[in-house]
Protein backbone atom coordinates (compact mmCIF):
# COMPACT_ATOMS: atom_id res chain seq x y z
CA UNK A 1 -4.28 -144.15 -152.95
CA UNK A 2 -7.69 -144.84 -152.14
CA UNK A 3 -10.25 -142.25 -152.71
CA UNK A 4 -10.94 -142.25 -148.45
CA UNK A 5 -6.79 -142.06 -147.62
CA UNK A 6 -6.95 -139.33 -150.17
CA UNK A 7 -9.46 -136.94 -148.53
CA UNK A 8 -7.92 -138.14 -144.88
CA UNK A 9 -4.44 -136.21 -146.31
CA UNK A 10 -6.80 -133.58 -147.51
CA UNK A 11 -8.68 -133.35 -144.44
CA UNK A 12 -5.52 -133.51 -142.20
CA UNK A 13 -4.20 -130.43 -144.81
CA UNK A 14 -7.00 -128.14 -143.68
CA UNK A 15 -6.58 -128.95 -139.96
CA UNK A 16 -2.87 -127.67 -140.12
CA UNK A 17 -3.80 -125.11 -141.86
CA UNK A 18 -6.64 -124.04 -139.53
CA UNK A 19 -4.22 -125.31 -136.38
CA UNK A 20 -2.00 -122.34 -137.87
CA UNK A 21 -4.40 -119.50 -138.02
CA UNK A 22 -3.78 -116.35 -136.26
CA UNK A 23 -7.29 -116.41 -134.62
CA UNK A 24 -6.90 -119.65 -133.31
CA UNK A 25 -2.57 -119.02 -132.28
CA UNK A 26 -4.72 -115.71 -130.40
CA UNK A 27 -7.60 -117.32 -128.29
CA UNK A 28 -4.65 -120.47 -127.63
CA UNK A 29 -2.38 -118.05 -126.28
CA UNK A 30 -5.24 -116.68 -124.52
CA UNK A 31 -6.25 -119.84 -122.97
CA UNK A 32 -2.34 -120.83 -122.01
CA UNK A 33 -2.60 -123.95 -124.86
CA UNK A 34 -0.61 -122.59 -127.89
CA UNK A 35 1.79 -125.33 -126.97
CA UNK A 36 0.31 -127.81 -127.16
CA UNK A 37 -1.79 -127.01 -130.70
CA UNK A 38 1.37 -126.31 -131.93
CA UNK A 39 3.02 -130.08 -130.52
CA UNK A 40 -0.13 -130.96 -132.43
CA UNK A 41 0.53 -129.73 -135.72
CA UNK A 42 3.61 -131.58 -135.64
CA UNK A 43 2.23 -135.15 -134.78
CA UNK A 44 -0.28 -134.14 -137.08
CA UNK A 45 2.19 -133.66 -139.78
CA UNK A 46 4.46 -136.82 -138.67
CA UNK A 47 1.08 -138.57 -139.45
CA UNK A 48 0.23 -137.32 -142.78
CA UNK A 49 3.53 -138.10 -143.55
CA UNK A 50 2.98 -142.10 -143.40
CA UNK A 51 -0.45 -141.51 -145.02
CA UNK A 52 1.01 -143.71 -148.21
CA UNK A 53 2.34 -146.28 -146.03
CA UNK A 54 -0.44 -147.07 -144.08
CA UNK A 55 -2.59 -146.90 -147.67
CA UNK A 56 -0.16 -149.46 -149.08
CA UNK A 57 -0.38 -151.45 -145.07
CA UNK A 58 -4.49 -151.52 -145.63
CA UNK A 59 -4.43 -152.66 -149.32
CA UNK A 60 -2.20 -155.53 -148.11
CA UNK A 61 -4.19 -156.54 -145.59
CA UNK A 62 -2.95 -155.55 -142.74
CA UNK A 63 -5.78 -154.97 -140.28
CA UNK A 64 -3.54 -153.30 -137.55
CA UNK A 65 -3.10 -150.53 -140.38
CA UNK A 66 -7.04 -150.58 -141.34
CA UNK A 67 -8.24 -149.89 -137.63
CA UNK A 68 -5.30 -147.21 -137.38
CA UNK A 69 -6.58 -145.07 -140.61
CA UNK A 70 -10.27 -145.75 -139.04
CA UNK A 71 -9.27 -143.82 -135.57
CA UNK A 72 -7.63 -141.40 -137.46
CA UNK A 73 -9.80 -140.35 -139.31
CA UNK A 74 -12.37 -140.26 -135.56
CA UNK A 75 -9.94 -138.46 -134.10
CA UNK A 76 -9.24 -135.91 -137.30
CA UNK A 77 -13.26 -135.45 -137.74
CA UNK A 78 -13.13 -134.80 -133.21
CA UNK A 79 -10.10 -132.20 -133.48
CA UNK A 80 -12.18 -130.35 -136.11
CA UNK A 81 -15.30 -130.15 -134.33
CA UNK A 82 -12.99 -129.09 -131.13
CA UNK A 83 -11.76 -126.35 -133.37
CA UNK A 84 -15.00 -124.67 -134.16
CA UNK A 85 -15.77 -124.70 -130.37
CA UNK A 86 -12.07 -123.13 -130.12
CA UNK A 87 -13.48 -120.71 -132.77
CA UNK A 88 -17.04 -120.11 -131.55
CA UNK A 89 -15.99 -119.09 -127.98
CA UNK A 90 -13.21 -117.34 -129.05
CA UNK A 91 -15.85 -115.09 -130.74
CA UNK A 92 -18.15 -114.96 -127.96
CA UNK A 93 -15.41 -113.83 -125.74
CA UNK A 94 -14.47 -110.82 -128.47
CA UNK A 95 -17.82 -109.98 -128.59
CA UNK A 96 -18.24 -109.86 -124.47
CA UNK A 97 -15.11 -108.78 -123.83
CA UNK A 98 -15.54 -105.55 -126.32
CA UNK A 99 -19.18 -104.20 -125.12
CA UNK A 100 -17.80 -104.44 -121.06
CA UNK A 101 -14.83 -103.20 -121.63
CA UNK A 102 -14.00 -100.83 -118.20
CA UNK A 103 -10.93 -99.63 -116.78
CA UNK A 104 -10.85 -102.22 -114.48
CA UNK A 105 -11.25 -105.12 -117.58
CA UNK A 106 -8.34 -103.19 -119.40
CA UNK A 107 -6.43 -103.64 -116.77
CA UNK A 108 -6.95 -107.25 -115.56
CA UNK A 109 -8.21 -108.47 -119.15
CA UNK A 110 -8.81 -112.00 -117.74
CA UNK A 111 -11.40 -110.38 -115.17
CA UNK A 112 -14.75 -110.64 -117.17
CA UNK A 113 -14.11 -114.54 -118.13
CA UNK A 114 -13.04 -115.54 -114.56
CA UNK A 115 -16.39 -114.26 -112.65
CA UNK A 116 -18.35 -115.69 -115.33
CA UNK A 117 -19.45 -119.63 -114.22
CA UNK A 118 -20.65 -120.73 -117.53
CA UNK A 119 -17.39 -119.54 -119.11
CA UNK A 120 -15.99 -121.60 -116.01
CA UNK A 121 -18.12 -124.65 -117.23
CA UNK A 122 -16.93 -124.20 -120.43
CA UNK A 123 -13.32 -124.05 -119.76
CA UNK A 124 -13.48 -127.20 -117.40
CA UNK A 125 -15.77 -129.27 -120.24
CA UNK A 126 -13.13 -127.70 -122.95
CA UNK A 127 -9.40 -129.09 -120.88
CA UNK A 128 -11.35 -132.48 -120.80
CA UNK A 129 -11.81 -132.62 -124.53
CA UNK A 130 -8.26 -130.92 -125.22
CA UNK A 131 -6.58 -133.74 -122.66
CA UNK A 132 -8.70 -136.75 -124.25
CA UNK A 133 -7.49 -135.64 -127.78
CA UNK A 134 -4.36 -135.26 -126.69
CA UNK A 135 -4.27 -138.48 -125.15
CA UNK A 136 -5.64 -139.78 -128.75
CA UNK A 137 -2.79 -138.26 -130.68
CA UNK A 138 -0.01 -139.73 -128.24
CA UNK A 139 -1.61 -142.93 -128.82
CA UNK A 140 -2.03 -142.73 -133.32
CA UNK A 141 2.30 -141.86 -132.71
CA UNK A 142 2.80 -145.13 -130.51
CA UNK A 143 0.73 -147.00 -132.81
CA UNK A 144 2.36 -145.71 -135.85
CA UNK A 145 5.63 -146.57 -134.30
CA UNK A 146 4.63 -150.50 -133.34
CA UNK A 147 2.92 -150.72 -137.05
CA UNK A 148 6.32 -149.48 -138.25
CA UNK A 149 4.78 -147.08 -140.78
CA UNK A 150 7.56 -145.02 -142.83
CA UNK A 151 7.33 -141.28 -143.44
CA UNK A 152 7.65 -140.65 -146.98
CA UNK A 153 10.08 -138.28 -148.33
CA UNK A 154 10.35 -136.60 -151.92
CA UNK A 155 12.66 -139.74 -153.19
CA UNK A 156 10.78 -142.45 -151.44
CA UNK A 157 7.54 -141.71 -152.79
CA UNK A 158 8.88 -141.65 -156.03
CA UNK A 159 10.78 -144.81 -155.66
CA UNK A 160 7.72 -146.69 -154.52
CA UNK A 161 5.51 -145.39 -157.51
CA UNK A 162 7.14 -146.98 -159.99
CA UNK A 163 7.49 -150.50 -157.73
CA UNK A 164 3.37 -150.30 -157.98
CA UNK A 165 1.62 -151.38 -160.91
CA UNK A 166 -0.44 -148.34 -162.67
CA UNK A 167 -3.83 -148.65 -163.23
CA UNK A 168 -4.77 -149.24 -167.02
CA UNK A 169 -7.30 -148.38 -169.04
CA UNK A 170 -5.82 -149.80 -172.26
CA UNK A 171 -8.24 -152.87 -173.92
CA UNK A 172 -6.52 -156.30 -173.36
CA UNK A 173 -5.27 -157.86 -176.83
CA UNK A 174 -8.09 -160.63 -176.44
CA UNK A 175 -11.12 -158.05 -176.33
CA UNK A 176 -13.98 -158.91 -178.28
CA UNK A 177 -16.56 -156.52 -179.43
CA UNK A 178 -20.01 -157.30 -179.50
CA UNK A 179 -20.78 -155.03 -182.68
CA UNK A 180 -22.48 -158.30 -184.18
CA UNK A 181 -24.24 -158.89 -181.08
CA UNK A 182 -26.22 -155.36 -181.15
CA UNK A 183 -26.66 -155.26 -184.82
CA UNK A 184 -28.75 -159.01 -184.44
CA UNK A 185 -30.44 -157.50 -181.42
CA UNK A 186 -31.06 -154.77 -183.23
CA UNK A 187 -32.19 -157.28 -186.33
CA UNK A 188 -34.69 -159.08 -183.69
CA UNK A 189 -36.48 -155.97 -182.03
CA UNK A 190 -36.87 -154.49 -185.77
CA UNK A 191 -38.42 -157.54 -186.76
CA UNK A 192 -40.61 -158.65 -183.76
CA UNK A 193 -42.58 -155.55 -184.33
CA UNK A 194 -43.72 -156.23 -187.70
């Protein structure tokens, strides 16, 4: 796999795993959209799991496959800065949230982010992101679909490794070495300065 596929499986890795977090499952829950992180994280996993596929699509050729890796891996850098926004505000609302705290807040513990019209802002701005992304996901599954990339499964993988040629590092039969070529270099230089 190509070193650029490799860290896209990486990098689609730590977004799952950050897409699982209890501080992010929190302010989702929060903000009504654990749902849809978590029908997310599965698309996100139906992905990586055609990673090698679309690897073996792009070394063929196949420039359907190329353009598909390329908006994943838009769309995967996107989602991850939309996380840390999930994860800044998230913080800034602790951090409000805790200082005001009243008996009123306690009770209605949505109050202090409704009256507040930059939080409003914010929310508005964030939906727009969260439904474009969204919209970007759907669209990597229907693609993956029409490309007709295959998941890979334990036996599959293996399978297909052996079908591909390794890399080798051995020296072909026909390799010549160019010890005599150094030592009359070598010869040349030593002279010439004499």
């Amino acid at each position: 796999m190509p070193i650029a596929e490799l860290f896209l499986g990486a990098f689609l890795q730590v977004l799952l795993e950050r897409l699982a977090s209890r501080e992010l499952l929190n302010f989702a829950r929060r903000e009504g959209i654990d749902k849809l992180l978590k029908k997310w994280e599965g698309m996100l996993i139906s992905i990586n799991l055609v990673l090698d596929d679309a690897e073996d699509g792009q070394l063929a050729g196949n420039v359907g496959v190329k353009l598909w890796l390329e908006n994943l891996r838009n769309l995967a850098y996107d989602i991850e800065d939309l996380l840390d926004e999930f994860t800044t505000k998230s913080a800034k609302d602790e951090s409000k949230a805790k200082p005001r705290a009243s008996k009123a807040c306690l009770l209605l513990p949505s109050c202090g982010f409704i009256l507040n019209p930059c939080a409003f802002m914010f929310d508005c701005k964030m939906r727009s992101k969260i439904e474009e992304m969204d919209g970007r996901l759907k669209n990597l599954i229907t693609q993956k679909d029409i490309l007709k990339l295959r998941e890979a499964n334990g036996n599959q993988s293996a399978d297909h490794r052996q079908h591909k040629p390794l890399p080798t590092t051995s020296v072909p039969e026909y390799f010549v070495s160019r010890k005599d070529e150094k030592g009359e270099i070598l010869e040349l230089l030593t002279r010439g300065g004499r």
